[in-house]
C-alpha atoms as a PDB file:
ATOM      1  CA  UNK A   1      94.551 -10.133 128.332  1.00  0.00           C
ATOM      2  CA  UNK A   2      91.445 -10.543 130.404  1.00  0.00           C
ATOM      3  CA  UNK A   3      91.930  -9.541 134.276  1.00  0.00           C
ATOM      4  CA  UNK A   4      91.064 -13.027 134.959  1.00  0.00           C
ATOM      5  CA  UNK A   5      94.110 -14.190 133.021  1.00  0.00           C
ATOM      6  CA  UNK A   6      95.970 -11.445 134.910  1.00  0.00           C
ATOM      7  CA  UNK A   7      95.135 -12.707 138.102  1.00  0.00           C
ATOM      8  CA  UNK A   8      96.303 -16.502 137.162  1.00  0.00           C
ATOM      9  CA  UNK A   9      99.519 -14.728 135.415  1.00  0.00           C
ATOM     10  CA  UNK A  10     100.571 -12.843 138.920  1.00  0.00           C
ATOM     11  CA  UNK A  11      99.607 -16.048 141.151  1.00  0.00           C
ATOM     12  CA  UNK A  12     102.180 -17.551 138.948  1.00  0.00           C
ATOM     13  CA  UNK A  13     104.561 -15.082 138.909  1.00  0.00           C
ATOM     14  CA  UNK A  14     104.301 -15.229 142.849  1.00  0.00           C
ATOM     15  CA  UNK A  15     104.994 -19.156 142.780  1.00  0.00           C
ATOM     16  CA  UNK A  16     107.659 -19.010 140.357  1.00  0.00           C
ATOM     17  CA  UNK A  17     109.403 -16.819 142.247  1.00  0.00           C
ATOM     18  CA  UNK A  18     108.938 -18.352 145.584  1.00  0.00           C
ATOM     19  CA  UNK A  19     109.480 -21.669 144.311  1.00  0.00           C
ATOM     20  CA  UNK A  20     113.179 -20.187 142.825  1.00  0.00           C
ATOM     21  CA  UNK A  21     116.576 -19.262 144.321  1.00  0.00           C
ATOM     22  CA  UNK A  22     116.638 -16.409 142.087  1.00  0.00           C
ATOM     23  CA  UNK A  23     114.598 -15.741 138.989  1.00  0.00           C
ATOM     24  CA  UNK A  24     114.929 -12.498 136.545  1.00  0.00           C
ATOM     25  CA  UNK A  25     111.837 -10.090 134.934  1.00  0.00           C
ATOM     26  CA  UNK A  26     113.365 -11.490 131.686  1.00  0.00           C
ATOM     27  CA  UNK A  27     112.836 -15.107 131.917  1.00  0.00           C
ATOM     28  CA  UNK A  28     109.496 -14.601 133.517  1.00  0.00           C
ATOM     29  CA  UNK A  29     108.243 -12.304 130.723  1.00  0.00           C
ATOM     30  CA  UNK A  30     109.475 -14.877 128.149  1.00  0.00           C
ATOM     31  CA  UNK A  31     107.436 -17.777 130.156  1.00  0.00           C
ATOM     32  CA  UNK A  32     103.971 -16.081 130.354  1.00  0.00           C
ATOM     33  CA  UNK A  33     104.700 -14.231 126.876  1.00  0.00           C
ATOM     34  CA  UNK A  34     104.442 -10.522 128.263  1.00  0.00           C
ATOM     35  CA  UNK A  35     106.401  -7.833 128.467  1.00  0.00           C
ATOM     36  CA  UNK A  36     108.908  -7.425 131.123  1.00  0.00           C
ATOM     37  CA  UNK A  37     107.877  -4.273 132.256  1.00  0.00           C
ATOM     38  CA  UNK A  38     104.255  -6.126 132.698  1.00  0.00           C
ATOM     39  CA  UNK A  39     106.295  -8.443 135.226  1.00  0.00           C
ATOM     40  CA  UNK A  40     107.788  -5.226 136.875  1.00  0.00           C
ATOM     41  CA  UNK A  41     103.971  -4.336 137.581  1.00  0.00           C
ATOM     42  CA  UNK A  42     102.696  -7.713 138.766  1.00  0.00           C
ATOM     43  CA  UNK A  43     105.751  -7.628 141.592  1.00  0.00           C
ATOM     44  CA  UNK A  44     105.017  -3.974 142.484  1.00  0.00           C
ATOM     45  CA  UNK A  45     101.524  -5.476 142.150  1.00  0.00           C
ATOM     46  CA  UNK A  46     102.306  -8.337 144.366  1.00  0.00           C
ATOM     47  CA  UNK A  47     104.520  -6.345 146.963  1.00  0.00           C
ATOM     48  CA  UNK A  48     101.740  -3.743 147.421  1.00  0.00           C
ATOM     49  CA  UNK A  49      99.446  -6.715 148.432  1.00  0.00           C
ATOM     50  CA  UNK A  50     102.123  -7.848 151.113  1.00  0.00           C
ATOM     51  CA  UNK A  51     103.816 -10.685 149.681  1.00  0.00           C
ATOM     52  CA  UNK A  52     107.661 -10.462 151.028  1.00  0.00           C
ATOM     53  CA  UNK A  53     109.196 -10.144 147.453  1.00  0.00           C
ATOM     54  CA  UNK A  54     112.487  -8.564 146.485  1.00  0.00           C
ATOM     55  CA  UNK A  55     114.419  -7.045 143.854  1.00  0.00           C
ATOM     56  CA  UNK A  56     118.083  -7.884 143.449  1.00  0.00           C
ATOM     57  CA  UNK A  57     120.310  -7.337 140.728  1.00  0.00           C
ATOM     58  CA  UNK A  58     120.460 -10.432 139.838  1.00  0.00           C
ATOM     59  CA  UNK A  59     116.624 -10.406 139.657  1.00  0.00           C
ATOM     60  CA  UNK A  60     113.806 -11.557 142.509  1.00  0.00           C
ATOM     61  CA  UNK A  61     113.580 -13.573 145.141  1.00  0.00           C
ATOM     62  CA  UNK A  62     111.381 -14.499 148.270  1.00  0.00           C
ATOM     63  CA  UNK A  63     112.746 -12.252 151.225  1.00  0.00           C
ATOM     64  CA  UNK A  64     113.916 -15.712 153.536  1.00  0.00           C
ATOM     65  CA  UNK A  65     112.118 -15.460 157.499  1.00  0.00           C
ATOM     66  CA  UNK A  66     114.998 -17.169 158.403  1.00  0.00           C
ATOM     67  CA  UNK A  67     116.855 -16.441 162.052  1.00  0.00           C
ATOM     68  CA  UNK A  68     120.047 -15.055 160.563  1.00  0.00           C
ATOM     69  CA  UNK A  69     121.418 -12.050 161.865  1.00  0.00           C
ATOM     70  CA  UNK A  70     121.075  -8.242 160.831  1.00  0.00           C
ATOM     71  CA  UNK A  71     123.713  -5.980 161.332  1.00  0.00           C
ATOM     72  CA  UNK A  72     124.827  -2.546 159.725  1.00  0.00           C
ATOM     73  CA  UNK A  73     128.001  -1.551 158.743  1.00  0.00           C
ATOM     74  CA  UNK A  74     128.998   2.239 157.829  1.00  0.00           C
ATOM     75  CA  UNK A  75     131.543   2.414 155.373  1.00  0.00           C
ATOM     76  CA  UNK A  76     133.577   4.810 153.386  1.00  0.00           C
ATOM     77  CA  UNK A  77     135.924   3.951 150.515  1.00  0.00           C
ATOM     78  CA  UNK A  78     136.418   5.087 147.000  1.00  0.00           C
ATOM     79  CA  UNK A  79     134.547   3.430 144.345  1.00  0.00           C
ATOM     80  CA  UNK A  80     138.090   1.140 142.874  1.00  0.00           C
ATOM     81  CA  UNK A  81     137.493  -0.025 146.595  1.00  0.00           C
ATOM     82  CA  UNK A  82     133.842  -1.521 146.329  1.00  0.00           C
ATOM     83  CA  UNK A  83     134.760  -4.532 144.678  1.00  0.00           C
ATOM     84  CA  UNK A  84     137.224  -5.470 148.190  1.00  0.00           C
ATOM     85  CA  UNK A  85     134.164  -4.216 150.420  1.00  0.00           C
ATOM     86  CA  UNK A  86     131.857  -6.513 148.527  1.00  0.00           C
ATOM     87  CA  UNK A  87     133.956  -9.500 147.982  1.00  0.00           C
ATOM     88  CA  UNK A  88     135.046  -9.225 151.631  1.00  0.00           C
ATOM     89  CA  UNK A  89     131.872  -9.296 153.417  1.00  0.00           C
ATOM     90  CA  UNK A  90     130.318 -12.362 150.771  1.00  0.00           C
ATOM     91  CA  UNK A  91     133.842 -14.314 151.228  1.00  0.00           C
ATOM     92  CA  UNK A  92     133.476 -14.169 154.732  1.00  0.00           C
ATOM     93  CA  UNK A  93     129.518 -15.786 154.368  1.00  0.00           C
ATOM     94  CA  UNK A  94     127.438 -12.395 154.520  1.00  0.00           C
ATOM     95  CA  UNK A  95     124.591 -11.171 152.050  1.00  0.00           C
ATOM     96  CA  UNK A  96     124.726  -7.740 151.172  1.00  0.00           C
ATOM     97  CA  UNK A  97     120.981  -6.691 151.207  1.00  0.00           C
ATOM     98  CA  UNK A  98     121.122  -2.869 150.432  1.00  0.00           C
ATOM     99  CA  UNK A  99     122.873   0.102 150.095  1.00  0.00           C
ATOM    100  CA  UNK A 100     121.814   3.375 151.935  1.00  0.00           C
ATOM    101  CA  UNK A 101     122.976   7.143 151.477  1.00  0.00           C
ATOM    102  CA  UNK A 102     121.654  10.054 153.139  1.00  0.00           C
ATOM    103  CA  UNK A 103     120.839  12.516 150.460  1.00  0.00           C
ATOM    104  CA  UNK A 104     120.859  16.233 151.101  1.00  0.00           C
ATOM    105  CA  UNK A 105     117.622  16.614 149.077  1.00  0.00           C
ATOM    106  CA  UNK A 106     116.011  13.708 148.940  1.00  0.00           C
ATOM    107  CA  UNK A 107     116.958  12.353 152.597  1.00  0.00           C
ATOM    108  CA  UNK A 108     117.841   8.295 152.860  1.00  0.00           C
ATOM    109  CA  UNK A 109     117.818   7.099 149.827  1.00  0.00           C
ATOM    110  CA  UNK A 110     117.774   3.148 149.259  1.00  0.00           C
ATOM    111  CA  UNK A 111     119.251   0.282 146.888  1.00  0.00           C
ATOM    112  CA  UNK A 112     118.577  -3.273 147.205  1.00  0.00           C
ATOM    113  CA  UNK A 113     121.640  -5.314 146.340  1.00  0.00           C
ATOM    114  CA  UNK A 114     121.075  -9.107 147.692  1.00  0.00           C
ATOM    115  CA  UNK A 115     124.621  -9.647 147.148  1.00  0.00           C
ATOM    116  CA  UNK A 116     125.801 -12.986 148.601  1.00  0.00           C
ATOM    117  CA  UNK A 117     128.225 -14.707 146.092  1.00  0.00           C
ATOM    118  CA  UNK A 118     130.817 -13.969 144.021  1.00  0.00           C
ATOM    119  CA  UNK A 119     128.921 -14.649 141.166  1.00  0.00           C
ATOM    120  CA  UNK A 120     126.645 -11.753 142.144  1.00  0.00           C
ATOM    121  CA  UNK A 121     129.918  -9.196 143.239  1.00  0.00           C
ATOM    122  CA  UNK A 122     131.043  -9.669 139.467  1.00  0.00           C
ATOM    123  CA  UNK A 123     127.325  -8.954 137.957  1.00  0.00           C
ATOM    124  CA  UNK A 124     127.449  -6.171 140.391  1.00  0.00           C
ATOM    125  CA  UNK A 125     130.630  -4.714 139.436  1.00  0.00           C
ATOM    126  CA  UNK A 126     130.430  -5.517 135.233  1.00  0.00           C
ATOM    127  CA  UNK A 127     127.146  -3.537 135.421  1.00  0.00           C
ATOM    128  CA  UNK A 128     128.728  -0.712 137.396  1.00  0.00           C
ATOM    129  CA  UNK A 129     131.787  -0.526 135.958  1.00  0.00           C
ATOM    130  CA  UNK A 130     129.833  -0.385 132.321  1.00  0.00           C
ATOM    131  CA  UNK A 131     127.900   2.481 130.618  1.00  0.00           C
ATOM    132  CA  UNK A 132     127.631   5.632 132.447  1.00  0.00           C
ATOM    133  CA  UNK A 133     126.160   4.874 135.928  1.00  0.00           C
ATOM    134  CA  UNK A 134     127.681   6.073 139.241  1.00  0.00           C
ATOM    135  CA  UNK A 135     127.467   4.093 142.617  1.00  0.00           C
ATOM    136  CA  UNK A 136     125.226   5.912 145.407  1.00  0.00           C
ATOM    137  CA  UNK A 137     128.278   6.379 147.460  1.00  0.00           C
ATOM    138  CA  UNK A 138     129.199   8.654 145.080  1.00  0.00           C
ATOM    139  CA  UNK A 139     126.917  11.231 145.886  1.00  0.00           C
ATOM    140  CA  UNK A 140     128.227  11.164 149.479  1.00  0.00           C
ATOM    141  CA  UNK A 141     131.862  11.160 149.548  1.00  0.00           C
ATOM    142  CA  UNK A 142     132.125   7.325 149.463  1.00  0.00           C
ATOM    143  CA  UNK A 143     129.939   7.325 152.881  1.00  0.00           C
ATOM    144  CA  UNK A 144     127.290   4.909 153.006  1.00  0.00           C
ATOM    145  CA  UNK A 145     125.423   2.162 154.803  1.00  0.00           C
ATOM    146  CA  UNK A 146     124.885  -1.633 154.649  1.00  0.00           C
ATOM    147  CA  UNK A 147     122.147  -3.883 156.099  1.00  0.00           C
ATOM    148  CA  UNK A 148     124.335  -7.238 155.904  1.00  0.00           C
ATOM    149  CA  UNK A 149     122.721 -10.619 157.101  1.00  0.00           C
ATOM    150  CA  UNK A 150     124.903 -13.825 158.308  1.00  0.00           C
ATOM    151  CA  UNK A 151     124.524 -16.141 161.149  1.00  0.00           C
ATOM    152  CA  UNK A 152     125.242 -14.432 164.320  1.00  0.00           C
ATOM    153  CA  UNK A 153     126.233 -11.259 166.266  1.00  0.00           C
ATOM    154  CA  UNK A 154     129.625 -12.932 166.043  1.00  0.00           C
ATOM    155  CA  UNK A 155     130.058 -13.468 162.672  1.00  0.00           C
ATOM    156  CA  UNK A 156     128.793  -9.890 161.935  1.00  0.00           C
ATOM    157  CA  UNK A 157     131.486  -8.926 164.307  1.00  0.00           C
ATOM    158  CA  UNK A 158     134.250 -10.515 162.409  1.00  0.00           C
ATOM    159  CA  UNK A 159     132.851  -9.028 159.229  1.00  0.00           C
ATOM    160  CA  UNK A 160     132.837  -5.674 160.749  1.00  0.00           C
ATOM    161  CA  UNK A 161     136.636  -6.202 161.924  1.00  0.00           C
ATOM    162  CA  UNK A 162     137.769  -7.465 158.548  1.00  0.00           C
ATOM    163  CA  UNK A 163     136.325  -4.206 157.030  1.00  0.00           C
ATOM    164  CA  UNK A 164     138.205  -2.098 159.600  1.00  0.00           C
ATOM    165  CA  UNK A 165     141.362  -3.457 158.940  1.00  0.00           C
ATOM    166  CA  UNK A 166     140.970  -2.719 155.527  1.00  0.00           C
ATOM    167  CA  UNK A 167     140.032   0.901 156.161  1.00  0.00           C
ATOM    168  CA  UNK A 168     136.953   0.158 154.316  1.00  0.00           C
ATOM    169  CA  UNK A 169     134.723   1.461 157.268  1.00  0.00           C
ATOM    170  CA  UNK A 170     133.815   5.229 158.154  1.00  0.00           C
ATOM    171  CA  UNK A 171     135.614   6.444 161.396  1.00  0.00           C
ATOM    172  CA  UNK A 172     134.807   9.294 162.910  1.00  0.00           C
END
C-alpha cells in the first residue's frame, strides 16, 4: 500500500476508534483489509504522535478527559481471589485501568486492563484462567497496584473499604 493510503488508513483507524465505545485490532484489520498486527502499528503509530489512545483487553478505546476521580488501591490476594477484587470494584461503579507490580529486575512493570463491566471481568478471567498465562501479581506474592477511576474521592473511598473488608487489600 502506498504511504498515502497509509496515512488515510491510520486517520481512520483514529476515527473509528474515537468514534467507538470499544473497538478490537480484529475488526479493524477486517474493515481496512490488513493485517492486525498492521493495526497494532498504526495505534503505536498513532500513540507516538500523541493521540490519547488505549489498549484494553477488550480492545481500544479513546482515553475519556472526563472529571472522574483517580485513586490507587494496593492489594494482595491469591489469584482464585481476582475475580472478587475485580467484580467488586466494577459492581460498585469503578473502571479498573491497570495493573502495576514492582519487579525486582525490571522495576514497575505495567498492564492496562480498562475493566469496567462485568462483561469485561469474565473476558478478563476466561483469558486468564485459559492456556498457560500467569497474572502479574504472581510474580509478587499476590502484591500489586490499581489505578481505579469512579466519580469522587468518596466513592473511591467506599471502594477502598469494600476491598478491606474482604481482605483483598495489602496491610502492612
Amino acid at each position: 500500500m502506498l504511504k498515502n493510503g497509509n496515512v488515510k488508513r491510520r486517520a481512520g483507524v483514529r476515527d473509528d476508534v474515537l468514534n467507538s465505545d470499544l473497538i478490537s485490532a480484529t475488526t479493524l484489520a477486517k474493515k481496512y483489509k490488513v493485517s492486525r498486527q498492521t493495526i497494532v502499528g498504526d495505534i503505536a503509530l498513532l500513540r507516538a504522535k500523541g493521540e490519547p489512545i488505549i489498549a484494553t483487553v477488550g480492545g481500544y478505546k479513546y482515553q475519556k478527559k472526563e472529571s472522574q476521580y483517580h485513586g490507587l488501591l494496593v492489594c494482595q490476594h491469591t489469584s482464585e481471589e481476582t475475580r472478587l477484587e475485580l467484580e467488586t470494584i466494577v459492581n460498585m461503579g469503578g473502571e479498573i485501568e491497570d495493573v502495576i507490580v514492582d519487579h525486582k529486575l525490571y522495576g514497575q512493570l505495567v498492564g492496562t486492563l480498562g475493566i469496567s463491566t462485568l462483561h469485561d471481568v469474565n473476558d478478563f478471567m476466561s483469558r486468564a484462567e485459559k492456556g498457560d498465562h500467569q497474572l502479574l501479581s504472581s510474580l509478587t506474592m499476590g502484591i500489586h497496584l490499581h489505578n481505579v477511576a469512579c466519580n469522587n474521592e468518596e466513592h473511591f473511598l467506599e471502594i477502598k473499604q469494600k476491598l478491606s473488608e474482604l481482605g483483598l487489600l495489602y496491610l502492612d
